[in-house]
N, C-alpha and C. Protein backbone atom coordinates (compact mmCIF):
# COMPACT_ATOMS: atom_id res chain seq x y z
N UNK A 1 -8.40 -23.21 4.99
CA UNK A 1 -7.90 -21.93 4.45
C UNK A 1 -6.73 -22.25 3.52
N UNK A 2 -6.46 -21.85 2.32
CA UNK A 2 -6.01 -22.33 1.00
C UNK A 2 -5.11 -21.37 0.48
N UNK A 3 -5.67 -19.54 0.55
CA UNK A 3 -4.90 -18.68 -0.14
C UNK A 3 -5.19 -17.57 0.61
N UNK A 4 -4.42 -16.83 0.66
CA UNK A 4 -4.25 -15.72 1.07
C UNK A 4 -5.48 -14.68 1.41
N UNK A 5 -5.39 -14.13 2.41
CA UNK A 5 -6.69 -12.80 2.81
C UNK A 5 -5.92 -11.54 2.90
N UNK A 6 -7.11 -10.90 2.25
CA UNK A 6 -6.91 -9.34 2.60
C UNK A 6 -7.48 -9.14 4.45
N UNK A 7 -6.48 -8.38 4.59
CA UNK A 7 -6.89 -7.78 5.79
C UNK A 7 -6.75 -6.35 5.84
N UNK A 8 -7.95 -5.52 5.78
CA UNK A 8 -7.44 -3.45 6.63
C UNK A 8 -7.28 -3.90 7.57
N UNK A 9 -5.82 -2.83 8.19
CA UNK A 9 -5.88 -2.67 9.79
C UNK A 9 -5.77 -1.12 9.88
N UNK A 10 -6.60 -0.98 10.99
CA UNK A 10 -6.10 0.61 11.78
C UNK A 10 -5.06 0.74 12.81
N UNK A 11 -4.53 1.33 12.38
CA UNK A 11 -3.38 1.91 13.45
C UNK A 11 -2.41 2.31 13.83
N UNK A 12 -2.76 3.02 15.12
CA UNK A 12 -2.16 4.49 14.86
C UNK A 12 -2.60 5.43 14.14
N UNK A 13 -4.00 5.38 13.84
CA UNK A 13 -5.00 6.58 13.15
C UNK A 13 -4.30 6.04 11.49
N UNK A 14 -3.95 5.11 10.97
CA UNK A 14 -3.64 4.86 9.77
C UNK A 14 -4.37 3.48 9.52
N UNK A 15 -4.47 3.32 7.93
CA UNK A 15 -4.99 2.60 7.47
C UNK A 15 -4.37 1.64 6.68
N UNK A 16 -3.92 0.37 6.30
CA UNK A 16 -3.31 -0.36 5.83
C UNK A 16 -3.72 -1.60 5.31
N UNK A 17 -3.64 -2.35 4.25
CA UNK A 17 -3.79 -3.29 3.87
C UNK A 17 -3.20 -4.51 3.48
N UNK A 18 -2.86 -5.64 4.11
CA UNK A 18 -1.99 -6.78 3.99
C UNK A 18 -2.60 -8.30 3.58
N UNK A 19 -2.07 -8.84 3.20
CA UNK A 19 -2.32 -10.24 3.20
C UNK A 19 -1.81 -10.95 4.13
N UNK A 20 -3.06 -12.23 4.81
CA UNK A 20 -2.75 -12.50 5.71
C UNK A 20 -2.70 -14.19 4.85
N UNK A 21 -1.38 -14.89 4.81
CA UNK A 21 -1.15 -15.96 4.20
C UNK A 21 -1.58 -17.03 5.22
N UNK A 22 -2.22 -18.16 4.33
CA UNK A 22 -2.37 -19.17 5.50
C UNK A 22 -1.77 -19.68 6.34
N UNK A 23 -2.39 -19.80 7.29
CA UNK A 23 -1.19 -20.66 8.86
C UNK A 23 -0.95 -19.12 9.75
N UNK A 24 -0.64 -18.01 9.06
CA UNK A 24 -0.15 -17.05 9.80
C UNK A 24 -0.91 -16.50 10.40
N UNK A 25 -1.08 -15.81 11.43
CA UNK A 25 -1.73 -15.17 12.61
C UNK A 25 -2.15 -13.34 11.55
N UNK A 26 -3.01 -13.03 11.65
CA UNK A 26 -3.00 -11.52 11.46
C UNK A 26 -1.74 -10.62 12.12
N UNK A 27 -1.32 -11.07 13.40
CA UNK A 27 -0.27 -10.29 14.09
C UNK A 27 0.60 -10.41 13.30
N UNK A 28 1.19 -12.15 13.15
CA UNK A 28 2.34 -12.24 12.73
C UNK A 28 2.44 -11.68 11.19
N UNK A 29 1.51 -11.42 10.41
CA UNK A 29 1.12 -10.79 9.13
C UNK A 29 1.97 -9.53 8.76
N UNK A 30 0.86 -8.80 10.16
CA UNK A 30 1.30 -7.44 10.25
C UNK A 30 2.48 -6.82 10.53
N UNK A 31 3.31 -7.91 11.00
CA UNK A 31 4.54 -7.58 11.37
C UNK A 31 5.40 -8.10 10.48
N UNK A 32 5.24 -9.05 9.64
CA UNK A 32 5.71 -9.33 8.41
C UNK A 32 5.31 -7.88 7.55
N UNK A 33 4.55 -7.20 7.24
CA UNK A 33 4.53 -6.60 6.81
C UNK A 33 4.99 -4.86 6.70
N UNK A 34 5.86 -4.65 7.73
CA UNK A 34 6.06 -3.90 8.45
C UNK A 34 5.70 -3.03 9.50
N UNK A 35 4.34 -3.33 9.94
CA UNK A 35 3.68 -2.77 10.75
C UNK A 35 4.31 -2.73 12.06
N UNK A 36 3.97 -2.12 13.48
CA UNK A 36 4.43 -2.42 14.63
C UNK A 36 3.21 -2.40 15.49
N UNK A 37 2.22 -3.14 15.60
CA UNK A 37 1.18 -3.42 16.61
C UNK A 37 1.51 -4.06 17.77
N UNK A 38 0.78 -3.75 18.80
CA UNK A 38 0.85 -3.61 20.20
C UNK A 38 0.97 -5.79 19.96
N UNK A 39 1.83 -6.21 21.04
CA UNK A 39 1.81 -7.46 21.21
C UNK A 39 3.02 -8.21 22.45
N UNK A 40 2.99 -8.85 22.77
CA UNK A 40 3.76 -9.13 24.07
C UNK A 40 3.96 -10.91 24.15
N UNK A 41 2.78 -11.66 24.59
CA UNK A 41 2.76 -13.06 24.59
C UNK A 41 3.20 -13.83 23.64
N UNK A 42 2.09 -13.30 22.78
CA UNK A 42 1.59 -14.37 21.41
C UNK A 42 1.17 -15.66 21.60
N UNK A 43 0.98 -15.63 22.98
CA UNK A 43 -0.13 -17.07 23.23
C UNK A 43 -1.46 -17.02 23.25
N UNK A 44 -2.15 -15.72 23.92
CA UNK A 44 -3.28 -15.32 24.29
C UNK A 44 -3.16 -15.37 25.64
N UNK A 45 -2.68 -14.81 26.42
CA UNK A 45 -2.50 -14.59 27.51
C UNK A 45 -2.98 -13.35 28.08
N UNK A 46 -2.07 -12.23 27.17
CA UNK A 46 -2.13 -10.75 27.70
C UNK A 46 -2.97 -10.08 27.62
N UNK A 47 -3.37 -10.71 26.11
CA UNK A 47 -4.30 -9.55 25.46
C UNK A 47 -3.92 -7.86 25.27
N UNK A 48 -2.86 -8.12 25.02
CA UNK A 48 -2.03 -6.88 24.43
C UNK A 48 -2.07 -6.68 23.11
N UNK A 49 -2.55 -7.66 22.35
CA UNK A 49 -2.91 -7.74 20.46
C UNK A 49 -4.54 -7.50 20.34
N UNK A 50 -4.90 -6.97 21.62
CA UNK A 50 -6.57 -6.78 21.34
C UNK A 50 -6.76 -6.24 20.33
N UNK A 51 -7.71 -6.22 19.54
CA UNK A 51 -8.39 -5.29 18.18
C UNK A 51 -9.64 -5.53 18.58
N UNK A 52 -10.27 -4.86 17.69
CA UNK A 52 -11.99 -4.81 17.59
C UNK A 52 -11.85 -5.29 16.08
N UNK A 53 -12.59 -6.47 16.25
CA UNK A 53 -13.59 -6.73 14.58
C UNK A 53 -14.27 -5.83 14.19
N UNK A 54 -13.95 -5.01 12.73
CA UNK A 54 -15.20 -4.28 12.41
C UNK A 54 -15.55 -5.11 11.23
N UNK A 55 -15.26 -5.76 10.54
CA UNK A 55 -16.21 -6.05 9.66
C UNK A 55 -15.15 -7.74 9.01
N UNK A 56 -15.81 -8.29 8.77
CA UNK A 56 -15.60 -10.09 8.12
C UNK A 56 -15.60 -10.67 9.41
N UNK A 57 -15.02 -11.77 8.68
CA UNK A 57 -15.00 -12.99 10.04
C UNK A 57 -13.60 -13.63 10.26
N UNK A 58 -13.15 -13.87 11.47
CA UNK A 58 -11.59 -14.51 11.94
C UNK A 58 -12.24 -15.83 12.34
N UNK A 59 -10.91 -16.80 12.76
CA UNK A 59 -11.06 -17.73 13.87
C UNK A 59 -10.03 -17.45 14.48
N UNK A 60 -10.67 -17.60 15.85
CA UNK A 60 -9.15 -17.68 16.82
C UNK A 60 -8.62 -18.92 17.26
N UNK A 61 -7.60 -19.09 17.40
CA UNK A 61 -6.74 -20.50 17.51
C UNK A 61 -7.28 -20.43 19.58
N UNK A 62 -6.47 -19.80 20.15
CA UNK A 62 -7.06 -19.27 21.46
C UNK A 62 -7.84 -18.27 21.89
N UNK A 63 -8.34 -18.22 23.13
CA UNK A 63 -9.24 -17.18 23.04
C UNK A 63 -9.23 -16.50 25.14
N UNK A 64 -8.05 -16.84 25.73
CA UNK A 64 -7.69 -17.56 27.00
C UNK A 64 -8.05 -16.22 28.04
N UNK A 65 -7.53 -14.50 26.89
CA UNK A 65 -7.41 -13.76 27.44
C UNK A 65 -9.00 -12.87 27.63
N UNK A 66 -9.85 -13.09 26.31
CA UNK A 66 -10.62 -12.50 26.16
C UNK A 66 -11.93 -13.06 27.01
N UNK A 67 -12.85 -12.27 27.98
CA UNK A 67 -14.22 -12.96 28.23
C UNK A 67 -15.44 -13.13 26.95
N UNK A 68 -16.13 -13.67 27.41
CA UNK A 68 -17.38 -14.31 26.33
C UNK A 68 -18.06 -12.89 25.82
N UNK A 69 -18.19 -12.00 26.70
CA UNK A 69 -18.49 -10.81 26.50
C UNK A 69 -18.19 -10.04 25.60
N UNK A 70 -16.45 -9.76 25.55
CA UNK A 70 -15.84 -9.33 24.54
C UNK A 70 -15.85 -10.17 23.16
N UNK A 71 -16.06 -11.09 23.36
CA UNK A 71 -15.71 -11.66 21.84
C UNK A 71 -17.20 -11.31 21.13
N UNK A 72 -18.26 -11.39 21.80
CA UNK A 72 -19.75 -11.32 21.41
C UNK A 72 -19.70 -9.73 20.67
N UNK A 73 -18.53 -8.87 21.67
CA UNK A 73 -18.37 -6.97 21.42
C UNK A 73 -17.46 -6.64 20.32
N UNK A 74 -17.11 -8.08 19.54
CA UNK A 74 -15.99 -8.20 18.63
C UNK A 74 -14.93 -8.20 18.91
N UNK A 75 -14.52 -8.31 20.37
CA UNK A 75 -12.89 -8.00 20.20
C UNK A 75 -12.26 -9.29 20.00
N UNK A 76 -11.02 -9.33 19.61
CA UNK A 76 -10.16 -10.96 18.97
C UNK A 76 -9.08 -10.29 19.57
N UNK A 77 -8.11 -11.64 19.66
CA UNK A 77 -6.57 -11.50 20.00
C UNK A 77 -5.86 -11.72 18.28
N UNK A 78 -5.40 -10.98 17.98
CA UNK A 78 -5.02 -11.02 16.55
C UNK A 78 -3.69 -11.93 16.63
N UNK A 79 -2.97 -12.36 17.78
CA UNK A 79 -2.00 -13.55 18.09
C UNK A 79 -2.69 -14.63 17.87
N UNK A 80 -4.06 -14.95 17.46
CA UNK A 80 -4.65 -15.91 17.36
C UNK A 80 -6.07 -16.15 16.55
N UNK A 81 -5.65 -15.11 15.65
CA UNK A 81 -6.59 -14.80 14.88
C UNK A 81 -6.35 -14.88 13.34
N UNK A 82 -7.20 -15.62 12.38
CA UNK A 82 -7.12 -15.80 11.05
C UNK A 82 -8.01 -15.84 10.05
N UNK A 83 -7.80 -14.90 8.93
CA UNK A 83 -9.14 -14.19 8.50
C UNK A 83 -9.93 -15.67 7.83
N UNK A 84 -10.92 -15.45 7.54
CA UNK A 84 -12.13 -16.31 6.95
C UNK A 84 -12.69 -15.76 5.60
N UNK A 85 -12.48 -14.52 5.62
CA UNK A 85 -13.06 -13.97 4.66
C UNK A 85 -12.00 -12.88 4.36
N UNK A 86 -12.52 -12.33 2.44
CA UNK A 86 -11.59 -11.36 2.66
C UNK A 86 -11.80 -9.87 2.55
N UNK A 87 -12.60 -9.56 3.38
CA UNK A 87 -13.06 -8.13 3.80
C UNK A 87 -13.02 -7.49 5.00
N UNK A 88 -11.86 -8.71 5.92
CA UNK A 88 -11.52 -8.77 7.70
C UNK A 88 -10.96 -6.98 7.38
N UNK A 89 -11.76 -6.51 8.69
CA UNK A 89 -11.13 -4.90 9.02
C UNK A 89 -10.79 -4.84 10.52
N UNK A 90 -10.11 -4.32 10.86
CA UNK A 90 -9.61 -4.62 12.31
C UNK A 90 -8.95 -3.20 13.06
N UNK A 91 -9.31 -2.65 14.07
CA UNK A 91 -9.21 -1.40 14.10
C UNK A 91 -8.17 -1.57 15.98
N UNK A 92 -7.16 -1.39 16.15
CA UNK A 92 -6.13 -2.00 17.08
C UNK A 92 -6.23 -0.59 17.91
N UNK A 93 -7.08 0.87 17.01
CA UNK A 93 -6.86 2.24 17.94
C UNK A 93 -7.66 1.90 19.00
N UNK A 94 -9.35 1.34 19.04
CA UNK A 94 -10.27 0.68 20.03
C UNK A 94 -9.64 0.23 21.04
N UNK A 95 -8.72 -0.07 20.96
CA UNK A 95 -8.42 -1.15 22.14
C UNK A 95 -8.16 -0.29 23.47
């Protein structure tokens, strides 16, 4: 990963759009960016940064909190999550 991604996020019934620079987490993005999304660990522990994937693709660095289930149902820990593409939409009201 080389340059920068767009990321939408939802939340809080709002819609927003940021760049998520390489190395940085979507969380840590969003909060660079002024946002205030739900978050606690930032290891992958809590799973308090849950989102639902709606549309592109992440990788997650960890994945400790989520079962195999959920990740298959889209959900990511956005503490450990970094877009791939740049059409990542991520909706944090789901959770």
């Amino acid at each position: 990963m080389n340059e920068a991604k767009k990321v939408k996020i939802k939340l809080y019934g709002e819609e927003t759009e940021i760049l998520v620079e390489p190395n940085d987490s979507i969380l840590q993005s969003a909060i660079l960016n002024g946002l205030e999304p739900p978050f606690s660990c930032q290891i992958s522990v809590c799973a308090t940064c849950k989102a639902k994937l709606k549309q592109g693709k992440v990788s997650m660095d960890e994945r400790e909190a989520l079962t195999d289930e959920e990740i298959q149902n889209g959900w990511i820990l956005t503490c450990q999550s970094h877009p791939l593409t740049d059409d990542v939409y991520i909706d944090y009201d789901e959770a």
